[in-house]
C-alpha atoms as a PDB file:
ATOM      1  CA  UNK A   1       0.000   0.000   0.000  1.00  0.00           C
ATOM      2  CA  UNK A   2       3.046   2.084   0.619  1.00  0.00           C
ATOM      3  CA  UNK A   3       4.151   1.398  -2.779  1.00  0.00           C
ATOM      4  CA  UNK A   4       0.579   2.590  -4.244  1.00  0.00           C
ATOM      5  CA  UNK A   5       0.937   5.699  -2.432  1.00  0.00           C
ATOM      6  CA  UNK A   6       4.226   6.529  -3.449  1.00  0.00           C
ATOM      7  CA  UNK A   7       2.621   5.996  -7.338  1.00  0.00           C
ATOM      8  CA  UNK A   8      -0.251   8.573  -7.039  1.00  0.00           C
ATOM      9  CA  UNK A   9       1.810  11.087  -5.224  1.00  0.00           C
ATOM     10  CA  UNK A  10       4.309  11.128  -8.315  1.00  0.00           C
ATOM     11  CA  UNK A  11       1.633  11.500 -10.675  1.00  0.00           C
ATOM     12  CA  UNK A  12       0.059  14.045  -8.595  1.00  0.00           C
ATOM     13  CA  UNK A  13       3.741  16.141  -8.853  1.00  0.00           C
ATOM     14  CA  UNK A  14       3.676  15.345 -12.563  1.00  0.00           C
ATOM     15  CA  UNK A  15       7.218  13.431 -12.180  1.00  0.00           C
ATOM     16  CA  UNK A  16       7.371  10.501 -14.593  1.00  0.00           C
ATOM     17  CA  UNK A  17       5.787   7.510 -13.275  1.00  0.00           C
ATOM     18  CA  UNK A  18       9.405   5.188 -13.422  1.00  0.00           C
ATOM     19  CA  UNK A  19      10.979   7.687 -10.866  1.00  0.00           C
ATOM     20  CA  UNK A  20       8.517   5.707  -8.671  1.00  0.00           C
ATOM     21  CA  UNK A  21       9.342   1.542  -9.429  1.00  0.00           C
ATOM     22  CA  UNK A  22      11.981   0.229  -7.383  1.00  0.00           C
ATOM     23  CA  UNK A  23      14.860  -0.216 -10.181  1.00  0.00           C
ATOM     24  CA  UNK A  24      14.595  -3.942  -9.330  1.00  0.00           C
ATOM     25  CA  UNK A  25      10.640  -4.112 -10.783  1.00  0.00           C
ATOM     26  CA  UNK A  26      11.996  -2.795 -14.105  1.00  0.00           C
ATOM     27  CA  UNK A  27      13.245  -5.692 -16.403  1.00  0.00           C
ATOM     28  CA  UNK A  28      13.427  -6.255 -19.851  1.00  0.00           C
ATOM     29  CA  UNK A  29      11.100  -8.864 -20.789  1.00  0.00           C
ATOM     30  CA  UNK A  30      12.780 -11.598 -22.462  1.00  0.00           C
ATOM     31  CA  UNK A  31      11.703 -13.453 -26.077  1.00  0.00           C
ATOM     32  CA  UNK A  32      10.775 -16.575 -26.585  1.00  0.00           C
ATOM     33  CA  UNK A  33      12.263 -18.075 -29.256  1.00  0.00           C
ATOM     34  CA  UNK A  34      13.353 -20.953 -31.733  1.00  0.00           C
ATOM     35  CA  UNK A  35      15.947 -22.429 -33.942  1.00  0.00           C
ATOM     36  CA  UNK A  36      16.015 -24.552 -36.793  1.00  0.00           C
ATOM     37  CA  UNK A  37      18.190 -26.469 -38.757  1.00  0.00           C
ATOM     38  CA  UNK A  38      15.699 -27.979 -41.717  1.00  0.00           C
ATOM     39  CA  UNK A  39      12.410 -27.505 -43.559  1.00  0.00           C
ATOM     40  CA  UNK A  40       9.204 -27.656 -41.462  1.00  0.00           C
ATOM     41  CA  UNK A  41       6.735 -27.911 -44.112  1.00  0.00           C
ATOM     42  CA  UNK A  42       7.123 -31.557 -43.767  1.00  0.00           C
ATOM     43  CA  UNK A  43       6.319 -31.505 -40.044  1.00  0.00           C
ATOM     44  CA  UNK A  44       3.290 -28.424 -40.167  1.00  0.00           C
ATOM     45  CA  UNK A  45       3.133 -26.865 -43.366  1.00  0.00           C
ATOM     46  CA  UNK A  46       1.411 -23.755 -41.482  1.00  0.00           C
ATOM     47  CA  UNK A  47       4.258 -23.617 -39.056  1.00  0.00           C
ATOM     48  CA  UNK A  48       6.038 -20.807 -39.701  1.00  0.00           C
ATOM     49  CA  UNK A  49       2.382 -18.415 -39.670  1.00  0.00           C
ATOM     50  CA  UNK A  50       1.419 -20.363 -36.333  1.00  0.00           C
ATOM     51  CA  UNK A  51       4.446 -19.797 -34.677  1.00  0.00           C
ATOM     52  CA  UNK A  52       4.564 -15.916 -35.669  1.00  0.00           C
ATOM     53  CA  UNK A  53       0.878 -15.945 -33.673  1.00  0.00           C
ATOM     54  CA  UNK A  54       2.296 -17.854 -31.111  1.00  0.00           C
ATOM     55  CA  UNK A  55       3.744 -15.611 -29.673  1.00  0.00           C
ATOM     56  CA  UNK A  56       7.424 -16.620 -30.327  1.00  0.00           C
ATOM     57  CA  UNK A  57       9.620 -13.028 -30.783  1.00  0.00           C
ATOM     58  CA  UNK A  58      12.363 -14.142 -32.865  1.00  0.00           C
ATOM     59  CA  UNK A  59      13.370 -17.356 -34.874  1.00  0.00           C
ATOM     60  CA  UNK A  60      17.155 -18.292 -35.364  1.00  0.00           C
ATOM     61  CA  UNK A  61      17.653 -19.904 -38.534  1.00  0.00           C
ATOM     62  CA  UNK A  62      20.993 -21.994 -39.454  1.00  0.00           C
ATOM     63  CA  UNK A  63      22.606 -20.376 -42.417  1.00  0.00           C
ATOM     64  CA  UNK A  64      25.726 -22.325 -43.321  1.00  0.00           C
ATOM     65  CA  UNK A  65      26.524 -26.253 -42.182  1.00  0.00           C
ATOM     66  CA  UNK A  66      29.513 -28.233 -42.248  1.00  0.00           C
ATOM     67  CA  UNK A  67      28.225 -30.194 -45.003  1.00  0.00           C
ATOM     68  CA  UNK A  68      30.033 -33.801 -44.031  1.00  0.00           C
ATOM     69  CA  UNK A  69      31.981 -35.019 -47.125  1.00  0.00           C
ATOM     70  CA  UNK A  70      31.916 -31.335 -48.641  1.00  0.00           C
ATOM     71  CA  UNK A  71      33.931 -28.791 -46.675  1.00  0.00           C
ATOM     72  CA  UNK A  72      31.005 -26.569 -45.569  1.00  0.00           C
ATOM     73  CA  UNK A  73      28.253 -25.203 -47.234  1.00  0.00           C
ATOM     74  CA  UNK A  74      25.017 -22.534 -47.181  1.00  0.00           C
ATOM     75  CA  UNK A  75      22.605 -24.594 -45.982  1.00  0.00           C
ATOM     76  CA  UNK A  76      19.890 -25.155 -48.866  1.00  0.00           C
ATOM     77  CA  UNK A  77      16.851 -24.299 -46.342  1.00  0.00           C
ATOM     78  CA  UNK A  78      18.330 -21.179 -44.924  1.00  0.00           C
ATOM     79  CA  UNK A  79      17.085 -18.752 -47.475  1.00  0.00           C
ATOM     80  CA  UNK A  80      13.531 -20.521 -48.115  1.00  0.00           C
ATOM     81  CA  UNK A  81      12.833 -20.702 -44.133  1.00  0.00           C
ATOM     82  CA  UNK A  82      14.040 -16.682 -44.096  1.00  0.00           C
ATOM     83  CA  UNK A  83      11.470 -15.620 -46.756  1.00  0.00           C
ATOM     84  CA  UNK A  84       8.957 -18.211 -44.536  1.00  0.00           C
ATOM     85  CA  UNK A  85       9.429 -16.668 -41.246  1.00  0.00           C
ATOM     86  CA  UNK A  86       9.498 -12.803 -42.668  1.00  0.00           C
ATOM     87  CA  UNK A  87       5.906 -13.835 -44.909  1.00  0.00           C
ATOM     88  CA  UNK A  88       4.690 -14.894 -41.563  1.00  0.00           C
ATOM     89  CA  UNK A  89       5.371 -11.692 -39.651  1.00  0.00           C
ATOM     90  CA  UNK A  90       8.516 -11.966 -37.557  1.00  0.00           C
ATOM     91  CA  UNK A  91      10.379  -8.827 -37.269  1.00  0.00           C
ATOM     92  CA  UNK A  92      13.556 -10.418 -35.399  1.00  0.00           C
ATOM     93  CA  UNK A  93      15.135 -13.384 -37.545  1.00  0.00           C
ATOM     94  CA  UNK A  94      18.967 -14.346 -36.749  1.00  0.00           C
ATOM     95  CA  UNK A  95      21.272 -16.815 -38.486  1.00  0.00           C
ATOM     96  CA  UNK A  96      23.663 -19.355 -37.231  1.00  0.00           C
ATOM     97  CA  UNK A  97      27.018 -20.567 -38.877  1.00  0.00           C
ATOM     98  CA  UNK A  98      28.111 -23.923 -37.972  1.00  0.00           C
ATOM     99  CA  UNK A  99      30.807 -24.297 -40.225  1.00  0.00           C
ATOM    100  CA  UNK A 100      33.188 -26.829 -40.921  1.00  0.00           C
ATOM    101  CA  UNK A 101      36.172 -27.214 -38.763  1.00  0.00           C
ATOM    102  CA  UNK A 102      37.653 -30.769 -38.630  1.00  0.00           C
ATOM    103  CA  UNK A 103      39.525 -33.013 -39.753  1.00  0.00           C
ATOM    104  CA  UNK A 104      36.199 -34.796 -42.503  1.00  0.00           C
ATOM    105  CA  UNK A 105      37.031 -38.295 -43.780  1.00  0.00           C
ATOM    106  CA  UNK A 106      35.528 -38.021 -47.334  1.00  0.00           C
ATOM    107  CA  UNK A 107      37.216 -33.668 -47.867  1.00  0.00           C
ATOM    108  CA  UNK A 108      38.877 -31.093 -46.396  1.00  0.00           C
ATOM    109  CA  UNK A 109      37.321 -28.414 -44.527  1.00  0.00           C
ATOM    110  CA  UNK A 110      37.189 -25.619 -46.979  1.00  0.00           C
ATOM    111  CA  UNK A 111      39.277 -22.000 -45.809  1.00  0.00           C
ATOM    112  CA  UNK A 112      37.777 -20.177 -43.073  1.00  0.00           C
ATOM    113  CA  UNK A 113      37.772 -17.161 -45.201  1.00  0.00           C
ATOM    114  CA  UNK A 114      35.890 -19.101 -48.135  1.00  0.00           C
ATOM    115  CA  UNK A 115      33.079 -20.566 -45.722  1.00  0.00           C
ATOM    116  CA  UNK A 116      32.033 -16.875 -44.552  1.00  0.00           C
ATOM    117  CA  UNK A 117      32.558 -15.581 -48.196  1.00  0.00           C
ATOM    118  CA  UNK A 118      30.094 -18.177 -49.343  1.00  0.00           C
ATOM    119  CA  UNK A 119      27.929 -17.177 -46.070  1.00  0.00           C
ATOM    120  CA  UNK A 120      27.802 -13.429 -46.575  1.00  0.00           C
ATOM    121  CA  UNK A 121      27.327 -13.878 -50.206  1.00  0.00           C
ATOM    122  CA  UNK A 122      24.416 -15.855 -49.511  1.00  0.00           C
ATOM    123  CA  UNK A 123      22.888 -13.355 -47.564  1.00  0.00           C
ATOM    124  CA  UNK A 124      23.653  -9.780 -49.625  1.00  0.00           C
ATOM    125  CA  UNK A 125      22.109 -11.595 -52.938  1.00  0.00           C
ATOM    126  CA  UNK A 126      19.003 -12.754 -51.316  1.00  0.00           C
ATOM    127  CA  UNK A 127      18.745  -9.628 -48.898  1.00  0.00           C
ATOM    128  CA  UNK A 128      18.494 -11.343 -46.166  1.00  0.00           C
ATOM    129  CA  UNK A 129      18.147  -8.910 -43.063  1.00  0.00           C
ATOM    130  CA  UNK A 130      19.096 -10.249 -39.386  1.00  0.00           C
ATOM    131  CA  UNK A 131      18.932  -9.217 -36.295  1.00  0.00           C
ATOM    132  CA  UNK A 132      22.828 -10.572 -35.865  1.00  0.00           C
ATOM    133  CA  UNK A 133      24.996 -13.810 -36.661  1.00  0.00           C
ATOM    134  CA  UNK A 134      25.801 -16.692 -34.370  1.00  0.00           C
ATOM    135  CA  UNK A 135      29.342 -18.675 -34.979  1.00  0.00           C
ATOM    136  CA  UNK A 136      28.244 -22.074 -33.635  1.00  0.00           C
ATOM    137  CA  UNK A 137      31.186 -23.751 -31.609  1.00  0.00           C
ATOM    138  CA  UNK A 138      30.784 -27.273 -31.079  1.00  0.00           C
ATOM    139  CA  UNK A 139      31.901 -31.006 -31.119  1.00  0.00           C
ATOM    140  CA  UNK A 140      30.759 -33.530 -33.614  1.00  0.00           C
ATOM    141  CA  UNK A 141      32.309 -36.807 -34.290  1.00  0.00           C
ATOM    142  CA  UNK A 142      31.835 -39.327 -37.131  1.00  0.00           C
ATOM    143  CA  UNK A 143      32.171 -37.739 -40.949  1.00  0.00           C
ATOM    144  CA  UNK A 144      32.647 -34.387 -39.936  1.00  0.00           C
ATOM    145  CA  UNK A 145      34.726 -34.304 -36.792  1.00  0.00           C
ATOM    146  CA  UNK A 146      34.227 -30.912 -35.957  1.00  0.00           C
ATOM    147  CA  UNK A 147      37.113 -29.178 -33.750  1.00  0.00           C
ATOM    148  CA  UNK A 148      39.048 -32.542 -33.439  1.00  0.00           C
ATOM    149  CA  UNK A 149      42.425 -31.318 -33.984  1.00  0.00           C
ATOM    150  CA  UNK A 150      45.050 -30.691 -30.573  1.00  0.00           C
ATOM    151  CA  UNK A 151      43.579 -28.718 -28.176  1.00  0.00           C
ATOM    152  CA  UNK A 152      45.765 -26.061 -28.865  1.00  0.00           C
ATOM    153  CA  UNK A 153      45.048 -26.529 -32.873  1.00  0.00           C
ATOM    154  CA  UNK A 154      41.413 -25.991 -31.772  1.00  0.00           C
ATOM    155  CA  UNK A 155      41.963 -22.879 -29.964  1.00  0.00           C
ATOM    156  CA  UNK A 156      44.004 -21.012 -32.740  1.00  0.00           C
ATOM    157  CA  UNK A 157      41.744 -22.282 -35.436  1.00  0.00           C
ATOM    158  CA  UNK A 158      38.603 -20.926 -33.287  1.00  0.00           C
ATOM    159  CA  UNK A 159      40.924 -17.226 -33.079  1.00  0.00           C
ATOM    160  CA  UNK A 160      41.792 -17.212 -36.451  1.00  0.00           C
ATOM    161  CA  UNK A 161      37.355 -17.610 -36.877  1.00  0.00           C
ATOM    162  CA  UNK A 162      37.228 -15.015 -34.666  1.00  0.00           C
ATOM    163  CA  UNK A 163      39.191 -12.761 -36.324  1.00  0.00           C
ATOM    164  CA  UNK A 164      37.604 -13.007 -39.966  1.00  0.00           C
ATOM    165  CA  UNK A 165      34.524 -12.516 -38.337  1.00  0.00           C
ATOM    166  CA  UNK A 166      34.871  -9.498 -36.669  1.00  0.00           C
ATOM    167  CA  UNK A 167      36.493  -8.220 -40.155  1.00  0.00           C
ATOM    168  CA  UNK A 168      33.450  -9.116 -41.795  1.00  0.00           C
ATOM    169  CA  UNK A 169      32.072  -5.266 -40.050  1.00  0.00           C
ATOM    170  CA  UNK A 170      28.781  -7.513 -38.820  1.00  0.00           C
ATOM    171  CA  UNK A 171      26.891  -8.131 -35.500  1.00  0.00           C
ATOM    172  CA  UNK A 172      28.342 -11.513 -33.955  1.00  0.00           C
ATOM    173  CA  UNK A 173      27.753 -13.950 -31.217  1.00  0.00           C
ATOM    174  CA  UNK A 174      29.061 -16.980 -29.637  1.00  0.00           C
ATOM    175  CA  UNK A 175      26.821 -20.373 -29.692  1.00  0.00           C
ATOM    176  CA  UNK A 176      28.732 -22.896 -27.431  1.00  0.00           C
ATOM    177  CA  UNK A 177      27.827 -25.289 -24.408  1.00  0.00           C
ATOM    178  CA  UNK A 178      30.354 -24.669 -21.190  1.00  0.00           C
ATOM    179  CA  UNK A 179      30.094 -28.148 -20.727  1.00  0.00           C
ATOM    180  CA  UNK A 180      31.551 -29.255 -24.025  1.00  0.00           C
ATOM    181  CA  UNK A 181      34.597 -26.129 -23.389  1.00  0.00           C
ATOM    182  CA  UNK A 182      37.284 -28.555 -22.737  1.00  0.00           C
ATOM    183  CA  UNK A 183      36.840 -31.279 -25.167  1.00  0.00           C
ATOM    184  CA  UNK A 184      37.698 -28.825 -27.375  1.00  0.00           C
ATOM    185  CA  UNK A 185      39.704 -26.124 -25.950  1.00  0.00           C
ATOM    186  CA  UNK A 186      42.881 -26.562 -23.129  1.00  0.00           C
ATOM    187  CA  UNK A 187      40.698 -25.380 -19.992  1.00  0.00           C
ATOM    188  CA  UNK A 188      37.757 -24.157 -19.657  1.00  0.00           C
ATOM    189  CA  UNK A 189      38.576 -20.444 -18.999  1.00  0.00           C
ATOM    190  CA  UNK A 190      40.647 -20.608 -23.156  1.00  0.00           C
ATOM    191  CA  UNK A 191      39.048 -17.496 -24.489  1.00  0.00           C
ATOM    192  CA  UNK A 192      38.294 -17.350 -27.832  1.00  0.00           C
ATOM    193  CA  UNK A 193      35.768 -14.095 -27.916  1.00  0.00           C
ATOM    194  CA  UNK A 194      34.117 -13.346 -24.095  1.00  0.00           C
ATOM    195  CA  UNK A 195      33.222  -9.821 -25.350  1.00  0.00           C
ATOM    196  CA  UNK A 196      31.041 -10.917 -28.118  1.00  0.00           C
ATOM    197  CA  UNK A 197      27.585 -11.836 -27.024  1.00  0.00           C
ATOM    198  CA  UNK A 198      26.746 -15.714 -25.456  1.00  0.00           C
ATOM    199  CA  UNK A 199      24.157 -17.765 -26.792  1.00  0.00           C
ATOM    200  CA  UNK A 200      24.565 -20.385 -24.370  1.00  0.00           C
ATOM    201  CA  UNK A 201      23.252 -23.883 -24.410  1.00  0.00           C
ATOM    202  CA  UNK A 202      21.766 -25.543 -21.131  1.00  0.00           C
ATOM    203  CA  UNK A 203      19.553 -28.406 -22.136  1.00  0.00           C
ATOM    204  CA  UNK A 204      17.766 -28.134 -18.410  1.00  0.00           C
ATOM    205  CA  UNK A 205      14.551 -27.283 -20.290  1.00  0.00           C
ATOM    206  CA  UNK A 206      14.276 -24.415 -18.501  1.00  0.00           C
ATOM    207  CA  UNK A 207      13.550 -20.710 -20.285  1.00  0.00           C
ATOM    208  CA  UNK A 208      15.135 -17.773 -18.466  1.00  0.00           C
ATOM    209  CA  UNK A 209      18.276 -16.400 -19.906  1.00  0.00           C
ATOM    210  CA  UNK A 210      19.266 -15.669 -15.958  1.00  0.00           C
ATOM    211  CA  UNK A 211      18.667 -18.951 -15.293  1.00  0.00           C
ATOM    212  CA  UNK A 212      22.296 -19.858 -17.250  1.00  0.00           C
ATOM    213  CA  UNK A 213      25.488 -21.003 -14.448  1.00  0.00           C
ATOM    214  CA  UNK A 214      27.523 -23.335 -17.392  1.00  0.00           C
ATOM    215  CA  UNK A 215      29.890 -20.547 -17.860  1.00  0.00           C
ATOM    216  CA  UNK A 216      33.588 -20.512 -19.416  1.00  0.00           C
ATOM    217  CA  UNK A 217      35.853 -19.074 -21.688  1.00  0.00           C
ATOM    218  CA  UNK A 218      35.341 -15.773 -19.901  1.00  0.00           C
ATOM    219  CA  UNK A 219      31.782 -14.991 -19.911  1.00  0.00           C
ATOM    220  CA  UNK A 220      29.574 -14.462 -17.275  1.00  0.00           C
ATOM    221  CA  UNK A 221      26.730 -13.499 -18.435  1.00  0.00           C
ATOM    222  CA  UNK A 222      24.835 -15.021 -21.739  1.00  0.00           C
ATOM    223  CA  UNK A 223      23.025 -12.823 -23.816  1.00  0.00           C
ATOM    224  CA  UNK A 224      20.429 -15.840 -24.631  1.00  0.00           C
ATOM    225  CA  UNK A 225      20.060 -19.526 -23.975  1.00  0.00           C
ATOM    226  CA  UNK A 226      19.137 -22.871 -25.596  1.00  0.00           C
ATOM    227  CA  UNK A 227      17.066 -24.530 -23.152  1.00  0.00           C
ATOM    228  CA  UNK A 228      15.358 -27.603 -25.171  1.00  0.00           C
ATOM    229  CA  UNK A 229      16.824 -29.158 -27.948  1.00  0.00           C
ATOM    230  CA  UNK A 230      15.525 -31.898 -30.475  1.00  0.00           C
ATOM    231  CA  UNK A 231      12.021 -31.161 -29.167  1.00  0.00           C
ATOM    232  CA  UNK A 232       8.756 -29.265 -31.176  1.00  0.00           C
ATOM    233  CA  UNK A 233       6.897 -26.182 -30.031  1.00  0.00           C
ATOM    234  CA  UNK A 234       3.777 -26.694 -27.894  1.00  0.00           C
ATOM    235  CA  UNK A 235       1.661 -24.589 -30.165  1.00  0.00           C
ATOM    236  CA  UNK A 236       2.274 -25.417 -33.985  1.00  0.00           C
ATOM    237  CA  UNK A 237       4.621 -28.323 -33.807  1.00  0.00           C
ATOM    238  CA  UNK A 238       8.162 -28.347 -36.418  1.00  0.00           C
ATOM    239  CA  UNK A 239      11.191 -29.481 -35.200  1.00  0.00           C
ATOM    240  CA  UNK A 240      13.233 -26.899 -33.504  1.00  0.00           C
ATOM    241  CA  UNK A 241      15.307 -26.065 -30.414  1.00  0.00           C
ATOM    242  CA  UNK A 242      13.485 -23.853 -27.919  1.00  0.00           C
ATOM    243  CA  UNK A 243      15.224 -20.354 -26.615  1.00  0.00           C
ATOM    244  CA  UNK A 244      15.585 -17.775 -24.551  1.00  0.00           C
ATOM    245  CA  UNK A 245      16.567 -14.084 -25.882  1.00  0.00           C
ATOM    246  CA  UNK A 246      17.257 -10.978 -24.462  1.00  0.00           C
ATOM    247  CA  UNK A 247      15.951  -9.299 -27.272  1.00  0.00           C
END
């Protein structure tokens, strides 16, 4: 009641009404959100105008792919599910690289340099507009072996990334599970980019981007988190991950 008080008298004094709310009341509120990483007309063929009425706020859509056997490639669904989601009505669409970074059986990972060329190239002739661009850093084993070199191999390869990227003048961010830091890296506090923005993954199934503790590599905060992955929205089906964004 104290509180309520407090409210009216500011409004009585014309002062603006946030001079009242305890700084601790006023948060941003978070998206929900989804990725993907193939077609969903085969799972919903409506899914991409449910999930805009969902009430989803932004879909993350996975641009390039290692491509096992061919050195990393634009993934053939990125630009169809882009023109899907943006038909549908979301306003906030990202993209996620996962490139190729092993050691593949069948080819050799193509140059860093010529993965993000074919990337970026990709997305200026089909003017594709994102919010920003996720580097995806994780294991895989198999055909495609992603970040199997040394350790240390690992760690310059994921710099030498790093620094293409940031020469590419465009918004990036950091996909990676703490959990999975030092099968890769040599500890888990190897930095490869802590100032760029953390899309962390911690499949706890639980949405909250403040709910994220699997830190490393010198974050400590995550801009957004994977929270459910291999799973299907509630509302409209698809197979996606589910998310939490800060915007």
């Amino acid at each position: 009641m104290r509180f309520i008080f407090s409210v009216l008298a500011v409004l009585a004094s014309g002062s603006a009404l946030v001079a009242a709310v305890p700084a601790d009341l006023v948060k941003r509120a978070e998206l929900r959100a989804f990725d993907v990483s193939q077609a969903q007309a085969p799972y919903n063929p409506n899914f991409w105008r449910c999930a805009a009425t969902a009430g989803y706020g932004k879909a993350i859509i996975r641009g390039y792919q290692q491509a096992c056997g061919s050195g990393g490639q634009v993934d053939p669904n990125f630009v169809p599910a882009y023109q899907a989601a943006k038909a549908a009505g979301f306003a906030k669409v990202d993209g996620y690289m996962f490139p190729c970074t092993g050691t593949q059986s069948q080819r050799a990972c193509k140059s860093p340099q010529t993965q993000l060329n074919e990337f970026l190239n990709t997305i200026k002739a089909n003017n594709v507009i994102v919010d920003m661009l996720w580097f995806d850093i994780e294991p895989t084993s198999g055909v495609c072996n992603a970040w199997n070199l040394s350790k240390d191999a690992n760690l310059a390869l994921a710099k030498q990334w790093i620094g293409i990227l940031r020469a590419s003048g465009l918004k990036w961010g950091i996909y990676a599970n703490g959990n999975q830091w030092t099968a890769m890296f040599p500890s888990r506090s190897s930095q490869v980019a802590p100032d760029l923005p953390l899309w962390a993954v911690q499949f706890d199934r639980k949405p909250g981007v403040s709910t994220v503790t699997t830190f490393m590599g010198g974050w400590t905060k995550a801009f957004a988190k994977q929270y459910y992955l291999d799973t299907s929205t509630p509302e409209c089906g698809g197979s996606v991950d589910l998310d939490s964004f800060t915007s």
